[in-house]
N, C-alpha and C. Protein backbone atom coordinates (compact mmCIF):
# COMPACT_ATOMS: atom_id res chain seq x y z
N UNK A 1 -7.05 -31.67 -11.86
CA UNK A 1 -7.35 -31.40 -10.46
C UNK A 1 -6.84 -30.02 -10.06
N UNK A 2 -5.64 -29.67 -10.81
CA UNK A 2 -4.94 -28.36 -10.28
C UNK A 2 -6.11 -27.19 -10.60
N UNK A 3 -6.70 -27.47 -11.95
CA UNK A 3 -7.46 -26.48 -12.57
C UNK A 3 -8.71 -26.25 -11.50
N UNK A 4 -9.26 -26.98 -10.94
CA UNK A 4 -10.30 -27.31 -10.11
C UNK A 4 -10.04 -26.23 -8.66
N UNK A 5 -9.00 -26.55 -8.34
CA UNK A 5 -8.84 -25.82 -6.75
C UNK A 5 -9.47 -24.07 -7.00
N UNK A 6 -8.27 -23.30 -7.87
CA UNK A 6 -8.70 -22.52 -8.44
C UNK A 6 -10.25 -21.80 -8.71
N UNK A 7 -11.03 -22.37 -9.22
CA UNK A 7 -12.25 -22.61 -9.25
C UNK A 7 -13.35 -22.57 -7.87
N UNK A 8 -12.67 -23.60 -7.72
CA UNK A 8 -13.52 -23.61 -6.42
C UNK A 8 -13.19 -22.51 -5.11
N UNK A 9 -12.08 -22.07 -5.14
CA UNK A 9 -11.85 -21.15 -4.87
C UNK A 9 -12.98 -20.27 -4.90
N UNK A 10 -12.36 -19.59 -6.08
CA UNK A 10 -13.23 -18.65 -6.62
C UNK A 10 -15.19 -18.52 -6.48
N UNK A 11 -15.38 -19.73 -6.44
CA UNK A 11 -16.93 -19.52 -6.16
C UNK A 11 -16.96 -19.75 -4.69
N UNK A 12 -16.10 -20.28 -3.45
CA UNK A 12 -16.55 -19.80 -2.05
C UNK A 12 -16.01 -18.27 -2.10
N UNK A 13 -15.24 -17.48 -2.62
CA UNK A 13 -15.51 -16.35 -2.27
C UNK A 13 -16.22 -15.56 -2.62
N UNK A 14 -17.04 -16.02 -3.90
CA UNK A 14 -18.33 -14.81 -4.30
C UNK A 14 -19.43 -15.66 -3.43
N UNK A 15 -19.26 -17.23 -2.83
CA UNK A 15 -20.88 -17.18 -2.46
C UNK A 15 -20.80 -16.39 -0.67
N UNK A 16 -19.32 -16.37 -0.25
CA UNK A 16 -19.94 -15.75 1.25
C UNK A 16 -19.92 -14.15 1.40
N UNK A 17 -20.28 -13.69 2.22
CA UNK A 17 -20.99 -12.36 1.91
C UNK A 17 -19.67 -11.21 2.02
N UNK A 18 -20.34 -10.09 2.01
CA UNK A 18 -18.90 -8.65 1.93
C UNK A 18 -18.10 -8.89 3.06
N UNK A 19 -19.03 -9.15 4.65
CA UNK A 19 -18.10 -8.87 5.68
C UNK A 19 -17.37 -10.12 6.22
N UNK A 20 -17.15 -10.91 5.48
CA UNK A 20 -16.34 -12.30 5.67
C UNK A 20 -16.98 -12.87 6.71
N UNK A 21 -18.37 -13.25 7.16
CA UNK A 21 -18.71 -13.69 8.29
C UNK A 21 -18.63 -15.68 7.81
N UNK A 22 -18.64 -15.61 6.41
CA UNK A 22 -18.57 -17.31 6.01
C UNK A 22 -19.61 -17.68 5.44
N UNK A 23 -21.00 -16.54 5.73
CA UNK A 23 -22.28 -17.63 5.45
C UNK A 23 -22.78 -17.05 3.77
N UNK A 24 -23.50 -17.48 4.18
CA UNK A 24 -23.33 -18.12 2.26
C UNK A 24 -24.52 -16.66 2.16
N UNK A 25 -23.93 -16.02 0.74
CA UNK A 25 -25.26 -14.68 0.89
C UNK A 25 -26.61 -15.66 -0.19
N UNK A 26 -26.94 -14.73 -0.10
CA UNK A 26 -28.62 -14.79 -0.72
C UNK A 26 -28.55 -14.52 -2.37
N UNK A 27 -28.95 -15.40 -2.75
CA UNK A 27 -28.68 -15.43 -4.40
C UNK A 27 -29.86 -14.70 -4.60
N UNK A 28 -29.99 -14.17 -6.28
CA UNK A 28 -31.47 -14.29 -6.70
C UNK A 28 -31.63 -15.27 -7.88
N UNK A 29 -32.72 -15.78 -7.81
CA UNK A 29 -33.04 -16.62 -8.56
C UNK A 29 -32.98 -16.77 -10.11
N UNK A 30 -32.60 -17.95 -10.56
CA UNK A 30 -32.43 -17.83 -11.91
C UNK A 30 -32.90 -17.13 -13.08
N UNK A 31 -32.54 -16.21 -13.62
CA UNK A 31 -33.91 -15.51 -14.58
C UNK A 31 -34.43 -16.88 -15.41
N UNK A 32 -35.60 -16.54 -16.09
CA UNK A 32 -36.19 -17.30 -16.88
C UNK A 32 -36.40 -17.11 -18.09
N UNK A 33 -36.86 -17.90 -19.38
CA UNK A 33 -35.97 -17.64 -20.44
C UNK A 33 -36.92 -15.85 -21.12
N UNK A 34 -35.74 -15.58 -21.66
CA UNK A 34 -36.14 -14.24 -21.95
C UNK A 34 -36.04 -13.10 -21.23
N UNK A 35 -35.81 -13.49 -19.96
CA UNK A 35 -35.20 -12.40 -18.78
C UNK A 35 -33.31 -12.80 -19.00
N UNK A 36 -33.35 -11.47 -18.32
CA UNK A 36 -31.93 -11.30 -18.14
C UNK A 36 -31.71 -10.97 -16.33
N UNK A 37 -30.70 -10.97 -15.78
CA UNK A 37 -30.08 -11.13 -14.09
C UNK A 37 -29.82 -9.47 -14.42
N UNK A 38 -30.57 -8.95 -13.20
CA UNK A 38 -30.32 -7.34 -13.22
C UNK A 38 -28.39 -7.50 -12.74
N UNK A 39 -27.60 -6.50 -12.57
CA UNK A 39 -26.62 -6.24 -12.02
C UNK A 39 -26.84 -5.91 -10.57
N UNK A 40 -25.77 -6.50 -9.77
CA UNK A 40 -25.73 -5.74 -8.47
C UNK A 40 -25.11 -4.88 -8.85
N UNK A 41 -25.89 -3.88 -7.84
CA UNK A 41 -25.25 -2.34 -7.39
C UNK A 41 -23.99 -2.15 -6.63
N UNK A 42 -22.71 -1.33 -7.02
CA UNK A 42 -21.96 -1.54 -6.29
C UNK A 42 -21.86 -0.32 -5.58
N UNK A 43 -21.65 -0.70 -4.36
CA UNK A 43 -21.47 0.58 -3.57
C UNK A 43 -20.01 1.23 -3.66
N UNK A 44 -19.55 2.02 -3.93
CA UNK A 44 -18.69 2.51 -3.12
C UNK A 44 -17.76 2.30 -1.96
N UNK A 45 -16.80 2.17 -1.67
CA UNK A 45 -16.39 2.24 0.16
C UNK A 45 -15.43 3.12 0.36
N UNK A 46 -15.23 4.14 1.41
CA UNK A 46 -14.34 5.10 1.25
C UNK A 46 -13.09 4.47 1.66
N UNK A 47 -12.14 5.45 0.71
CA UNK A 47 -10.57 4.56 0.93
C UNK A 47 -10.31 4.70 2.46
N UNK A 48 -9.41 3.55 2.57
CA UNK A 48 -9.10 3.40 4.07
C UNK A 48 -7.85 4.89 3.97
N UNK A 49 -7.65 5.11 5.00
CA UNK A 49 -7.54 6.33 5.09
C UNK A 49 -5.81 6.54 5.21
N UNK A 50 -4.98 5.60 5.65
CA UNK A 50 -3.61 5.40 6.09
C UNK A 50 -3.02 5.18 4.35
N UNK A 51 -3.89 4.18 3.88
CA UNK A 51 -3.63 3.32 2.57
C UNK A 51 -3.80 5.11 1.46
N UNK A 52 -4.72 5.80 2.02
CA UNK A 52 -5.03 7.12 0.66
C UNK A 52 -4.10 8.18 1.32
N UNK A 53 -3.36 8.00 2.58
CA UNK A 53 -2.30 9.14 2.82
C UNK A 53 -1.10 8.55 2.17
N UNK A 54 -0.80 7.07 2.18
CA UNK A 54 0.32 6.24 1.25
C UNK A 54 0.17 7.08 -0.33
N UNK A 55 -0.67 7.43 -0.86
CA UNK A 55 -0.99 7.22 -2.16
C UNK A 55 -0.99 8.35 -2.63
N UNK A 56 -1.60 9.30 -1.61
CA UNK A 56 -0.93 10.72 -1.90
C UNK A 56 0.23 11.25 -1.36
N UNK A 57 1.56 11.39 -1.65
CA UNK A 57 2.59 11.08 -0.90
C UNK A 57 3.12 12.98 -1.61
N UNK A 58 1.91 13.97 -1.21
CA UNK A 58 2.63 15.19 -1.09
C UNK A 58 3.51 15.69 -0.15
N UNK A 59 3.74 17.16 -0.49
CA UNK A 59 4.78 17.80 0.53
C UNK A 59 4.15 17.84 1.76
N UNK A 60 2.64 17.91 2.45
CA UNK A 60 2.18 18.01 3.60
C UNK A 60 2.39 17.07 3.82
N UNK A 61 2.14 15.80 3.25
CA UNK A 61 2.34 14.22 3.81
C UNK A 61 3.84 14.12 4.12
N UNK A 62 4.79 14.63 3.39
CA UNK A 62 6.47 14.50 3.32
C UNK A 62 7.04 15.21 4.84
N UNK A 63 6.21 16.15 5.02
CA UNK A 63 6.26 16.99 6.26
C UNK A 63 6.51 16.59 7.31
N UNK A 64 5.52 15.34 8.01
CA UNK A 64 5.45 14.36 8.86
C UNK A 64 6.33 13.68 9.62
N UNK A 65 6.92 13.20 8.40
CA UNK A 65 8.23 12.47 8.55
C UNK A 65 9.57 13.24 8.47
N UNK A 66 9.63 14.67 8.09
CA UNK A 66 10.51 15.30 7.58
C UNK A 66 11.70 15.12 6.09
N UNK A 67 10.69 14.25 5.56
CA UNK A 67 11.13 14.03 3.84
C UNK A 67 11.50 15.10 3.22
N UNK A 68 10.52 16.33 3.66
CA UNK A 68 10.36 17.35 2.58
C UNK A 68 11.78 18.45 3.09
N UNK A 69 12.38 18.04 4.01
CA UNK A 69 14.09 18.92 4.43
C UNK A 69 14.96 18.00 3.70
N UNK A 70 14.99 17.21 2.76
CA UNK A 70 16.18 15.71 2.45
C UNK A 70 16.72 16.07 1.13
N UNK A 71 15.87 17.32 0.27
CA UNK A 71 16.26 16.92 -1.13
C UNK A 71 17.60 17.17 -1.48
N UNK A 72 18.52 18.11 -0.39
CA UNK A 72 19.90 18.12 -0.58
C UNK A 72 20.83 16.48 -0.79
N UNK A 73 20.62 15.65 -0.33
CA UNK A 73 21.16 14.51 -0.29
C UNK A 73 20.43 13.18 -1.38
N UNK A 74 19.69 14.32 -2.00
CA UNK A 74 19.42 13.19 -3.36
C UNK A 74 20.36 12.59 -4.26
N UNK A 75 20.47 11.46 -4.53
CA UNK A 75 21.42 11.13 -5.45
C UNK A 75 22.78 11.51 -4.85
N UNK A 76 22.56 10.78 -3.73
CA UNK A 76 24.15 11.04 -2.75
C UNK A 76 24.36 9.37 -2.30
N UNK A 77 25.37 8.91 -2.10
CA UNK A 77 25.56 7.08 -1.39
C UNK A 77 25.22 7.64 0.12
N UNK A 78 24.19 6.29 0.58
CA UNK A 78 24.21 6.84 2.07
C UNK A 78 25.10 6.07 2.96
N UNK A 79 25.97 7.12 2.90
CA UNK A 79 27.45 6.47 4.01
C UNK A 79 26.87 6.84 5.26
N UNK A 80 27.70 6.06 6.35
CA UNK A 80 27.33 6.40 7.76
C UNK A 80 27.09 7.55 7.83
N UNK A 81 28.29 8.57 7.57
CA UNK A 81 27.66 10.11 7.86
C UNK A 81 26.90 10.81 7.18
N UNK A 82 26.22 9.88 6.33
CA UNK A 82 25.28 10.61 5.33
C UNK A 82 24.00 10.37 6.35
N UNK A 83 23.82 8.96 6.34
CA UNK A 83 22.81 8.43 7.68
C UNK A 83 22.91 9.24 9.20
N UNK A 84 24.02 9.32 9.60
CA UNK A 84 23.48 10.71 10.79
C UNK A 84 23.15 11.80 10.57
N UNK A 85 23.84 12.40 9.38
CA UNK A 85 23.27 13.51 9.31
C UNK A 85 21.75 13.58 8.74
N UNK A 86 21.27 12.73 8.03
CA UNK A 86 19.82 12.66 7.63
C UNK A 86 18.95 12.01 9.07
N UNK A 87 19.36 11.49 10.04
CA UNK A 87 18.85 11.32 11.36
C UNK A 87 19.02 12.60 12.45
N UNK A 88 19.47 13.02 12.58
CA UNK A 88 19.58 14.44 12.63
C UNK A 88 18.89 15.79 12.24
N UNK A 89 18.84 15.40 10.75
CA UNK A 89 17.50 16.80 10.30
C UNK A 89 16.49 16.29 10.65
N UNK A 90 15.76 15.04 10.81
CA UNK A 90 14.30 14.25 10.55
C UNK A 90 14.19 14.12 12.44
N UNK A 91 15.36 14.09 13.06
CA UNK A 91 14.71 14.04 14.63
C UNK A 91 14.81 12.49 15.03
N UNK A 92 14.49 12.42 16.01
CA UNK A 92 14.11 11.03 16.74
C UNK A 92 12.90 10.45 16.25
N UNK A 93 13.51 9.51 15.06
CA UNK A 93 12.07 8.30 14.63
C UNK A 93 12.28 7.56 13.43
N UNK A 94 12.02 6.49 13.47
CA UNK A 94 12.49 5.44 12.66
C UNK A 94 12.89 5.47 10.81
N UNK A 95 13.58 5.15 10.80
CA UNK A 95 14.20 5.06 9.34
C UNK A 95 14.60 4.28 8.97
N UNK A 96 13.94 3.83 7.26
CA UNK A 96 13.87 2.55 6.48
C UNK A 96 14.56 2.81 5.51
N UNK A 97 16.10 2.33 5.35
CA UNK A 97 16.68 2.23 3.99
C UNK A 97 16.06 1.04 3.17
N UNK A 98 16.10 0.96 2.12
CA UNK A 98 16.17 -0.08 1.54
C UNK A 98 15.92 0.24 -0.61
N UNK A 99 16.55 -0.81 -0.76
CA UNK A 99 17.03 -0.58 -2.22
C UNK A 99 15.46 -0.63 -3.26
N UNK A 100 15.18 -0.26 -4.30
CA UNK A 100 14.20 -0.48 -5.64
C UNK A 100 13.96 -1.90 -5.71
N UNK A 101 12.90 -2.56 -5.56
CA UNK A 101 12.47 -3.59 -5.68
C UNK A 101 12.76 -4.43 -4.63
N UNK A 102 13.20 -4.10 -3.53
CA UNK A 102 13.14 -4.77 -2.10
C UNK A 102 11.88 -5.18 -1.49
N UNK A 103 11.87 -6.24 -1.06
CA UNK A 103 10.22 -6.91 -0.53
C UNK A 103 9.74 -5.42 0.96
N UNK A 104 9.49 -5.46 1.22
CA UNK A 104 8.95 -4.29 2.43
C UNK A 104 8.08 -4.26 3.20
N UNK A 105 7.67 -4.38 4.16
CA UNK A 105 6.74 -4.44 4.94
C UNK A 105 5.43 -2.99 4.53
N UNK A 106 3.73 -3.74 4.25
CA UNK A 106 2.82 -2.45 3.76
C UNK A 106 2.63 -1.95 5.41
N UNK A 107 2.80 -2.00 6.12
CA UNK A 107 2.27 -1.21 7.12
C UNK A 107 2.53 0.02 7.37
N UNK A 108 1.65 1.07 7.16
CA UNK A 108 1.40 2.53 7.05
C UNK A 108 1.89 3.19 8.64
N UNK A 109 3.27 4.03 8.91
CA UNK A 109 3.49 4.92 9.97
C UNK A 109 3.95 6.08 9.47
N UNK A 110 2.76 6.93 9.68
CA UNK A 110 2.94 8.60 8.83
C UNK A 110 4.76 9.00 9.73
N UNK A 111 4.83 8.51 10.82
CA UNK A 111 6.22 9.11 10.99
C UNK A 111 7.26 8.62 10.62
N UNK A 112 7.41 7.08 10.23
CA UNK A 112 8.65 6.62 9.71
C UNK A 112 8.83 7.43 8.05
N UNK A 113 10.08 7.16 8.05
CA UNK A 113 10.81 7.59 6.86
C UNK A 113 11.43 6.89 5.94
N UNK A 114 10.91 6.83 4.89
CA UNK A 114 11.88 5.44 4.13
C UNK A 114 12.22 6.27 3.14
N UNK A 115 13.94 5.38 2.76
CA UNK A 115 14.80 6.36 2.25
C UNK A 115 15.14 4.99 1.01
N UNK A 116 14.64 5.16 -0.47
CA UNK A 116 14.69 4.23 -1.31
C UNK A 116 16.04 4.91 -2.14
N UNK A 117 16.76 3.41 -2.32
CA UNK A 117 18.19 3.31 -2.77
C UNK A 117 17.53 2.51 -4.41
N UNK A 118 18.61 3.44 -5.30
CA UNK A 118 18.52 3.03 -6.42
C UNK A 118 19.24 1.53 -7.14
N UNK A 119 19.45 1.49 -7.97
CA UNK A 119 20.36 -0.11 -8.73
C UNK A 119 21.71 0.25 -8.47
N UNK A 120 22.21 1.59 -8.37
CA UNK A 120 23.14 2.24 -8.63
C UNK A 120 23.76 2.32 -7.25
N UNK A 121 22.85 2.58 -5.77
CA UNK A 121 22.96 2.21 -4.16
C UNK A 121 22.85 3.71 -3.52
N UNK A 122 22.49 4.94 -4.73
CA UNK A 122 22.22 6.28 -4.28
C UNK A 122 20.91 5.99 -3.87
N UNK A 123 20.73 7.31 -3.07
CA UNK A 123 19.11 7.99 -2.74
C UNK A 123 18.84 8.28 -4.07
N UNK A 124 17.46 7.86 -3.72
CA UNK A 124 16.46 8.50 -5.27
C UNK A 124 15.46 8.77 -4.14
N UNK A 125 14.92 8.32 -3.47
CA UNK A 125 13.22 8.85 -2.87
C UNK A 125 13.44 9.01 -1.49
N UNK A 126 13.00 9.80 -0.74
CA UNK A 126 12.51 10.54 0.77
C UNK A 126 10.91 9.87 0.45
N UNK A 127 10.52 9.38 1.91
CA UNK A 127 8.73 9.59 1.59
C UNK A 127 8.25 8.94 3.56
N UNK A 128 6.97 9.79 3.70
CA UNK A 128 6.53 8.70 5.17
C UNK A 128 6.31 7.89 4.70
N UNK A 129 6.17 6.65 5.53
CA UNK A 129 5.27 5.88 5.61
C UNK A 129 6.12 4.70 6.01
């Protein structure tokens, strides 16, 4: 039965259509013997646009947030006065410590700043988002 859910799964989401409206799309009909099922065409979709500024995470993108003034305090422990003074160069706007492999919220804000702590509890990464 476990194997089953799975499954069935899987075929309500190829039978309802791209824009999740629920209804069931339009098959084409079985080929017959000696035919073969052409391929659908896949379109393209342009990357969402927050998700492709995440992904390119250059110095113009670093800019934003003011990442790209931090690299002095790489591989430094962020003690309290390490934390004001890095609130301080970056200005008034939110800042995300948190350690390598920490769960994190994906929601994309070109002005926040997240400041990733290594195994070790130093800075390793400046970046928006």
């Amino acid at each position: 039965m476990r194997a089953f859910v799975p499954l069935l799964a899987i075929v309500l989401l190829v039978a309802c259509d791209a824009e999740g409206t629920g209804e069931l799309a339009a098959t084409d009909a079985t080929p017959g013997v000696g035919e073969t099922a052409a391929a659908p065409e896949a379109t393209p979709s342009p990357p969402d646009e927050p998700a492709a500024m995440a992904m390119n995470s250059g110095e113009a993108d670093d800019s934003r947030c003011g990442a790209d003034k931090l690299k002095r305090w790489m591989n430094v422990l962020p003690t309290e006065s390490v934390k004001e003074e890095i609130a301080a160069t970056v200005g008034d706007r939110p800042i995300r410590y948190y350690k390598q492999g920490d769960p994190i919220t994906m929601d994309f804000s070109p002005a926040r700043l997240n400041v990733e702590l290594g195994e070790d509890g130093r800075i390793k990464l400046f970046r928006c988002g």
